[in-house]
PDB file of N, CA and C in Angstrom:
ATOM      1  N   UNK A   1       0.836  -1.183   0.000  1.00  0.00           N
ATOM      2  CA  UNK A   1       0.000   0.000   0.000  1.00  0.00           C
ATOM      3  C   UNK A   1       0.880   1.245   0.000  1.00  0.00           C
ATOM      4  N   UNK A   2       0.283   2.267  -0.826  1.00  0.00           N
ATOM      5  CA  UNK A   2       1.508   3.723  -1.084  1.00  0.00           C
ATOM      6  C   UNK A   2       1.164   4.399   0.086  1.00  0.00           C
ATOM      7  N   UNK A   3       2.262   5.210   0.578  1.00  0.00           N
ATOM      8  CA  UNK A   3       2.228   5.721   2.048  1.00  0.00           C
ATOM      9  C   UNK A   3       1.900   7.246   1.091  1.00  0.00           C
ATOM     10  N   UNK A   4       0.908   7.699   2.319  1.00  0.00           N
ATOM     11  CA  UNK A   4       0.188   9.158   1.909  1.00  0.00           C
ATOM     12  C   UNK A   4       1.222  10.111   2.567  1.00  0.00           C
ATOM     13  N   UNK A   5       1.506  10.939   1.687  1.00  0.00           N
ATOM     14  CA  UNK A   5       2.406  12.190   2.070  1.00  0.00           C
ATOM     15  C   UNK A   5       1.571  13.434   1.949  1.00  0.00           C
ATOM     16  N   UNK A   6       1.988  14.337   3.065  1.00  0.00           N
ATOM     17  CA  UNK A   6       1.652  15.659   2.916  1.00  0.00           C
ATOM     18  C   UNK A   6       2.615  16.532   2.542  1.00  0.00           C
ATOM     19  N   UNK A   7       2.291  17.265   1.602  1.00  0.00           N
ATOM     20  CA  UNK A   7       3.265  18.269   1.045  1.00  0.00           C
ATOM     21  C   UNK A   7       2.439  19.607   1.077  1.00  0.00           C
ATOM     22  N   UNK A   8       3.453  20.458   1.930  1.00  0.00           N
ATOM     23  CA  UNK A   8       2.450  22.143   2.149  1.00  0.00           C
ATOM     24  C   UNK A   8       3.181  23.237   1.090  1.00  0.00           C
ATOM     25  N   UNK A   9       2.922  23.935   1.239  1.00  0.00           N
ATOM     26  CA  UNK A   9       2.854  25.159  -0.268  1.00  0.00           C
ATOM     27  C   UNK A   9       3.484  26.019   1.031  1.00  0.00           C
ATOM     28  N   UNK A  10       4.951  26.207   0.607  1.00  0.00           N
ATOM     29  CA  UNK A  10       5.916  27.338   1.207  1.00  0.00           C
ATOM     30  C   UNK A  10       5.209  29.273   1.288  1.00  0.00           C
ATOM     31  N   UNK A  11       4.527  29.163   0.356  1.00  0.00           N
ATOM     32  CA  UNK A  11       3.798  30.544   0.323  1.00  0.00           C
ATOM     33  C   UNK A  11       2.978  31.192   1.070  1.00  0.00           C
ATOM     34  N   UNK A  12       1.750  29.946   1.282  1.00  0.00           N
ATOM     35  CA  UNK A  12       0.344  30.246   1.596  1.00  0.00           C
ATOM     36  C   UNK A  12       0.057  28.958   3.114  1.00  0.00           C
ATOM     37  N   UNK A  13       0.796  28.309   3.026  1.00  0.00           N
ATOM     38  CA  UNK A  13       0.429  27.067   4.041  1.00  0.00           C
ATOM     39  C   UNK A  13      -0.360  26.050   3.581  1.00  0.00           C
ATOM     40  N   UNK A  14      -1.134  26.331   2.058  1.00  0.00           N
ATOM     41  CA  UNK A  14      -1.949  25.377   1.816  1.00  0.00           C
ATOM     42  C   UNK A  14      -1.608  23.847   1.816  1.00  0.00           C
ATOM     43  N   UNK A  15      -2.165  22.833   2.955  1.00  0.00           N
ATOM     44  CA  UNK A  15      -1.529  21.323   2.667  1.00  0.00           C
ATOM     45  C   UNK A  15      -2.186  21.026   1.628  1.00  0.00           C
ATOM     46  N   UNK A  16      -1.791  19.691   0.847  1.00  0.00           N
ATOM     47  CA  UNK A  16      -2.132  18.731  -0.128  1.00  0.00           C
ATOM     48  C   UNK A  16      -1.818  17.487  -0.351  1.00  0.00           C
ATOM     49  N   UNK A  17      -2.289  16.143  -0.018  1.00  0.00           N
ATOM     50  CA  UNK A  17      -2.135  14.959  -0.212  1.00  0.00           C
ATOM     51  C   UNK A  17      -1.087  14.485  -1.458  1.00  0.00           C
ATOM     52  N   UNK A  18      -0.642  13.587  -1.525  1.00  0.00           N
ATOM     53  CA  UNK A  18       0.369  12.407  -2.257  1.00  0.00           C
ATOM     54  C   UNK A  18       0.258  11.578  -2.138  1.00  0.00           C
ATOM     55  N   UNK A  19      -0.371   9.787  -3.006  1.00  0.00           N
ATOM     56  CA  UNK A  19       0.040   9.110  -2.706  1.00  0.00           C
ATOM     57  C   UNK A  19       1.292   8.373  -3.625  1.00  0.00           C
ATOM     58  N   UNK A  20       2.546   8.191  -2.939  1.00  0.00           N
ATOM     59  CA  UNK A  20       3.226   7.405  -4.007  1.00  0.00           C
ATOM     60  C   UNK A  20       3.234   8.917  -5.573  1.00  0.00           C
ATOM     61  N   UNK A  21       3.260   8.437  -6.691  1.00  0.00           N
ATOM     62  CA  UNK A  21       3.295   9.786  -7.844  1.00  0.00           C
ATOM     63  C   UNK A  21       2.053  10.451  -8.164  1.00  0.00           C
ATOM     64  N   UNK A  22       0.803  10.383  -7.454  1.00  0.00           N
ATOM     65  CA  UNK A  22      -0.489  10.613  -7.473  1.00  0.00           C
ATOM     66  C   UNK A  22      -0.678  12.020  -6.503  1.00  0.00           C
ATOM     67  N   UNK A  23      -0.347  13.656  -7.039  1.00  0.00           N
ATOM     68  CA  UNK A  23      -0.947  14.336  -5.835  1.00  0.00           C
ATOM     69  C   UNK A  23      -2.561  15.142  -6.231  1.00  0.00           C
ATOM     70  N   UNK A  24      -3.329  15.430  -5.448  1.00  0.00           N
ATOM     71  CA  UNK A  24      -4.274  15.637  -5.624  1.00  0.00           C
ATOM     72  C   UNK A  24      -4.574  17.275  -6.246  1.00  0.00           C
ATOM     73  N   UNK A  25      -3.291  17.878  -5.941  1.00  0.00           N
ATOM     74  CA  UNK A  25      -3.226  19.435  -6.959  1.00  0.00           C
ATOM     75  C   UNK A  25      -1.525  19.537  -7.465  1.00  0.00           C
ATOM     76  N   UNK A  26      -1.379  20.108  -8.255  1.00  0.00           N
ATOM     77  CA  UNK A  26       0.095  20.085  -8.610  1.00  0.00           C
ATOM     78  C   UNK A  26       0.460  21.270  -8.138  1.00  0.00           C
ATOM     79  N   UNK A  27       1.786  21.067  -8.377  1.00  0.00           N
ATOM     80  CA  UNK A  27       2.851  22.401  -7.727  1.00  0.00           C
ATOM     81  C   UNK A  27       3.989  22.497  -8.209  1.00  0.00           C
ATOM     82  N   UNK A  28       4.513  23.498  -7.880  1.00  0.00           N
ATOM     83  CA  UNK A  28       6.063  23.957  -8.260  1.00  0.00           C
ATOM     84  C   UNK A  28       7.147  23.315  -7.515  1.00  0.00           C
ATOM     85  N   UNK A  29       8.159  22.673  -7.610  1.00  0.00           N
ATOM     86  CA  UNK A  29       9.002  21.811  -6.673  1.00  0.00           C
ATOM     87  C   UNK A  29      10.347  22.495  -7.173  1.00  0.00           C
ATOM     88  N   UNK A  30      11.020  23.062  -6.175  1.00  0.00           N
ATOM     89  CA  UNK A  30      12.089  23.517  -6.347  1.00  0.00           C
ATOM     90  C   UNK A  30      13.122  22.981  -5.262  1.00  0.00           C
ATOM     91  N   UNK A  31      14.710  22.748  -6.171  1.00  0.00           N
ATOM     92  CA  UNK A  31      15.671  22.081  -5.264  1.00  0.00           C
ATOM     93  C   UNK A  31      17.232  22.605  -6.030  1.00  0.00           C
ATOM     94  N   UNK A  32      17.581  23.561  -5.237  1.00  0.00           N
ATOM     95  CA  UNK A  32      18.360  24.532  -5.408  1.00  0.00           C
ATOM     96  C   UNK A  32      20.131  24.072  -4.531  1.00  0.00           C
ATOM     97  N   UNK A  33      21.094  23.906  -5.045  1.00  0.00           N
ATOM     98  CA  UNK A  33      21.808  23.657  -4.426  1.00  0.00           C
ATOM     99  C   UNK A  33      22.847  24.901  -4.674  1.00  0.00           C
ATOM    100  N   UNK A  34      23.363  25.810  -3.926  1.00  0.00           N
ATOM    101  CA  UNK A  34      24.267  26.549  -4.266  1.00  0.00           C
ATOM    102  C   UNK A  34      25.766  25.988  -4.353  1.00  0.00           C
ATOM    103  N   UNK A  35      26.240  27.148  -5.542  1.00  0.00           N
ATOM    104  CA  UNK A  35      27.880  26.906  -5.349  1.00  0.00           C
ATOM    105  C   UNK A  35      28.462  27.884  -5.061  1.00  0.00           C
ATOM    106  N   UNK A  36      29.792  28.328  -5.868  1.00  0.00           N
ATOM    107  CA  UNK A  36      31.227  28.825  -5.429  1.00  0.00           C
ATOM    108  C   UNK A  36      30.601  30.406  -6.008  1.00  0.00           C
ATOM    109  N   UNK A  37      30.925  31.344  -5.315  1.00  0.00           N
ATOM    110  CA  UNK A  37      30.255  32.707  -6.088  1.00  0.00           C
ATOM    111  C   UNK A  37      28.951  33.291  -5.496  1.00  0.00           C
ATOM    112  N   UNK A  38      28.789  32.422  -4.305  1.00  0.00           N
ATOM    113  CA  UNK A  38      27.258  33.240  -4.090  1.00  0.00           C
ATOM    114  C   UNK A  38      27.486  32.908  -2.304  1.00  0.00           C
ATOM    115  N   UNK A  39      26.784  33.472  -1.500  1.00  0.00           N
ATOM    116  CA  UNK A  39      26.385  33.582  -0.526  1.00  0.00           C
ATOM    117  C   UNK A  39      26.136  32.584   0.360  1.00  0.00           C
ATOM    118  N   UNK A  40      25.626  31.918  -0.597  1.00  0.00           N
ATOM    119  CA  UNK A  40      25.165  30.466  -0.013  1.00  0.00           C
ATOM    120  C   UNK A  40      26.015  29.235  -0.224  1.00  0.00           C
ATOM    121  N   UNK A  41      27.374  29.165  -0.205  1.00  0.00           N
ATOM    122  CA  UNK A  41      27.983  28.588  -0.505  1.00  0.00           C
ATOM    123  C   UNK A  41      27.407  26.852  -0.172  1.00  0.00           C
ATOM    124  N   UNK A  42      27.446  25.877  -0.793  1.00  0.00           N
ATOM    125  CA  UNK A  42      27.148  24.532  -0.468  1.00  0.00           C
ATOM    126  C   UNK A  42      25.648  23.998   0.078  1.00  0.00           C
ATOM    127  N   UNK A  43      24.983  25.615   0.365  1.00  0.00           N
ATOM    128  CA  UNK A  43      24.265  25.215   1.076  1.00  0.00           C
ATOM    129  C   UNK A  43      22.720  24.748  -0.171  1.00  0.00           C
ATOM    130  N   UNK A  44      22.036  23.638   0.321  1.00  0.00           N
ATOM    131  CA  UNK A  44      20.414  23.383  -1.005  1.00  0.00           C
ATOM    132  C   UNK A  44      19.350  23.775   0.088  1.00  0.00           C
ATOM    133  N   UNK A  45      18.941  24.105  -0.589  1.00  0.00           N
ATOM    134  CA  UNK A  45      17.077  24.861  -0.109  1.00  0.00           C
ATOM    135  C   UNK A  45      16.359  23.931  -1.550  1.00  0.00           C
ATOM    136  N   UNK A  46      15.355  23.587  -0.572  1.00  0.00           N
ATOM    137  CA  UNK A  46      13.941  22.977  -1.372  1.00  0.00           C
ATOM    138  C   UNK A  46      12.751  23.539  -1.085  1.00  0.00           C
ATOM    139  N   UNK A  47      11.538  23.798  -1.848  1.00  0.00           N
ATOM    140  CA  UNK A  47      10.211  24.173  -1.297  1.00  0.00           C
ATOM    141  C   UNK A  47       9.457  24.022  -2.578  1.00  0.00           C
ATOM    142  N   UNK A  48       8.160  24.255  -1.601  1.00  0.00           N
ATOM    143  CA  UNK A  48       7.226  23.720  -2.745  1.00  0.00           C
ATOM    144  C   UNK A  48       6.208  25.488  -2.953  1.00  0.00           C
ATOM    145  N   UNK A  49       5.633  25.318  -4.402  1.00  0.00           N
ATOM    146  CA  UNK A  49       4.873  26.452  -4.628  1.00  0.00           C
ATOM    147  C   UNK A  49       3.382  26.127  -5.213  1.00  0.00           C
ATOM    148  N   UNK A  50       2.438  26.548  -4.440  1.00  0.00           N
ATOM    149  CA  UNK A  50       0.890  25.934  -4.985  1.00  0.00           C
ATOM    150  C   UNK A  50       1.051  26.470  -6.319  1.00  0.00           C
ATOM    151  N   UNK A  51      -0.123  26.021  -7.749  1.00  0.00           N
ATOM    152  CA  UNK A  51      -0.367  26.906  -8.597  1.00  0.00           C
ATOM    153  C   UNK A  51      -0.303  28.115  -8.190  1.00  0.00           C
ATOM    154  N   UNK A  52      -1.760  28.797  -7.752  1.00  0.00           N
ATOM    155  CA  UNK A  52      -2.114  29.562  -6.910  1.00  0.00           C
ATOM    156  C   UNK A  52      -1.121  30.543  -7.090  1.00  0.00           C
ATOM    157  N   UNK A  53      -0.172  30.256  -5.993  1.00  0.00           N
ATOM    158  CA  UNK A  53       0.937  30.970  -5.625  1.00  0.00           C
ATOM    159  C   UNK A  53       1.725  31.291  -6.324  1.00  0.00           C
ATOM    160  N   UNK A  54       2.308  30.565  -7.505  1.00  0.00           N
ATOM    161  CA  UNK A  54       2.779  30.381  -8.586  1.00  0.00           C
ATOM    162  C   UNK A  54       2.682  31.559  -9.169  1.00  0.00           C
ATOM    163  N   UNK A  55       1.065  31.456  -9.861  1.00  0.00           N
ATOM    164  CA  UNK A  55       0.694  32.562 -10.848  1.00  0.00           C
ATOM    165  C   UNK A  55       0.691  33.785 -10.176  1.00  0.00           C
ATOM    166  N   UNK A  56       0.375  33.657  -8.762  1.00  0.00           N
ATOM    167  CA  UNK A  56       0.698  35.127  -8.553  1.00  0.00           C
ATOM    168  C   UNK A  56       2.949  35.680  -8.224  1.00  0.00           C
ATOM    169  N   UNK A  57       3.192  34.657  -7.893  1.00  0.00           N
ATOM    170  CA  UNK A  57       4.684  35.060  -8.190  1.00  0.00           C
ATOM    171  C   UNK A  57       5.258  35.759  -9.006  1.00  0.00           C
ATOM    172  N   UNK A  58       4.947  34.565 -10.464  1.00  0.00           N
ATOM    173  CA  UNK A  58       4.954  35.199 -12.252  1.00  0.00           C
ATOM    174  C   UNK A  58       4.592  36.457 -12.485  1.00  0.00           C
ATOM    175  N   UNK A  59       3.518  37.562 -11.557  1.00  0.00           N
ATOM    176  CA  UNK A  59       3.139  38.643 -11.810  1.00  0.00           C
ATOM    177  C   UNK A  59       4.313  39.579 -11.710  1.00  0.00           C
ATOM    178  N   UNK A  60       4.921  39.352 -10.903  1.00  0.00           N
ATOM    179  CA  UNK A  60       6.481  39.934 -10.239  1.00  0.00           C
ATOM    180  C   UNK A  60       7.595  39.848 -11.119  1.00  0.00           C
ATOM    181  N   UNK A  61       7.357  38.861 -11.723  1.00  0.00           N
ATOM    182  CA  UNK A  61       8.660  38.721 -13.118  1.00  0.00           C
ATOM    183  C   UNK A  61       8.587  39.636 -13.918  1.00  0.00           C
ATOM    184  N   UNK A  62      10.053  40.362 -14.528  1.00  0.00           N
ATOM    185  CA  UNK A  62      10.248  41.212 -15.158  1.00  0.00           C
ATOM    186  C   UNK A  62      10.291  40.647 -16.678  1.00  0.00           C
ATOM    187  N   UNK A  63      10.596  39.117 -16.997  1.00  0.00           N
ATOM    188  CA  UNK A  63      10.801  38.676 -18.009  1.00  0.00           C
ATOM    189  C   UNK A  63      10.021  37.153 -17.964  1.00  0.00           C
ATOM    190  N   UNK A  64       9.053  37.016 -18.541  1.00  0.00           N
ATOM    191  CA  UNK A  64       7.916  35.695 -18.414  1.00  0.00           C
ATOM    192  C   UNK A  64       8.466  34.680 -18.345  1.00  0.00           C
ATOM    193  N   UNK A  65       8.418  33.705 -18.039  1.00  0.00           N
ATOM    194  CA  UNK A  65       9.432  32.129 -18.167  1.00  0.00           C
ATOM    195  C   UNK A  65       8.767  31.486 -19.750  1.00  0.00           C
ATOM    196  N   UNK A  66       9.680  31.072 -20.473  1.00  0.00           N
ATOM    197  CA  UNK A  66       9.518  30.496 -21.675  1.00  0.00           C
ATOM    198  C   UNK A  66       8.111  29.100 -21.270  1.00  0.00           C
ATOM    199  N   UNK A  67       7.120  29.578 -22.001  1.00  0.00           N
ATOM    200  CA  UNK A  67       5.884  28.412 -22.639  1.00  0.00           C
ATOM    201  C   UNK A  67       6.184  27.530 -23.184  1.00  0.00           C
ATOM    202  N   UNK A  68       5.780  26.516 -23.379  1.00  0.00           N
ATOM    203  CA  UNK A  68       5.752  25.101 -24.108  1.00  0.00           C
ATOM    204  C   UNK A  68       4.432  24.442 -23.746  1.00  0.00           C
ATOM    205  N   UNK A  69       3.707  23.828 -24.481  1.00  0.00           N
ATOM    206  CA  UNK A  69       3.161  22.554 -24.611  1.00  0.00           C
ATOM    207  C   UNK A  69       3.302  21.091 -24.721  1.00  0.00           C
ATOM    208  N   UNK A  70       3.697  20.570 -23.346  1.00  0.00           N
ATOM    209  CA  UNK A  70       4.046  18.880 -23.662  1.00  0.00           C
ATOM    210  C   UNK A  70       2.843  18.158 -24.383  1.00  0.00           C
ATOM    211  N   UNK A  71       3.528  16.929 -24.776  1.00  0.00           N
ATOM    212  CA  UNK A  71       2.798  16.577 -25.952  1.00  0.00           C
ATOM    213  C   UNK A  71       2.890  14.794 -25.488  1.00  0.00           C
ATOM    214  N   UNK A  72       2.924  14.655 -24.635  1.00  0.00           N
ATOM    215  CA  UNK A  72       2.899  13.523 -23.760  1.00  0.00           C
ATOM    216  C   UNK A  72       2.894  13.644 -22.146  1.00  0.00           C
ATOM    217  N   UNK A  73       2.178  13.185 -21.426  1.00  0.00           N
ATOM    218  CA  UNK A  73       2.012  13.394 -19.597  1.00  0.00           C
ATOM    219  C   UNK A  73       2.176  12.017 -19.255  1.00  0.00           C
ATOM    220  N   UNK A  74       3.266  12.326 -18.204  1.00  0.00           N
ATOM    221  CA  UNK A  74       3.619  11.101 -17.271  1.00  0.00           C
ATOM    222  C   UNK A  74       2.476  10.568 -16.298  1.00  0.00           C
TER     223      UNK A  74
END
């Protein structure tokens, strides 16, 4: 049996279920490891971003993130 995970939205607090590759809303998953040149030397930060949160982030961008259409879903 797949063990149910909770995964919360770094933004807003919103939780959301997982089971196994099944989550019940999607999100932004970020996993950042720094290197040599920055501040953060060695150090990785991970977090998660609801849609939601997402689209309102993107409002803040000075330059849009490149679109695509996949043409197959895992």
């Amino acid at each position: 049996m797949e063990e149910k995970k909770s995964i919360v939205c770094n933004c807003c607090g919103t939780h959301f279920s997982a089971f196994g590759n099944v989550v019940e809303k999607d999100f932004l998953h970020v996993k950042k490891q720094w290197g040599y040149f920055s501040k953060k030397d060695g150090r990785i930060d991970e977090f998660f971003v609801c849609e939601s949160c997402y689209d309102k982030w993107l409002e803040n961008f000075v330059i849009c993130p490149k679109e695509r259409m996949a043409t197959e879903f895992l």
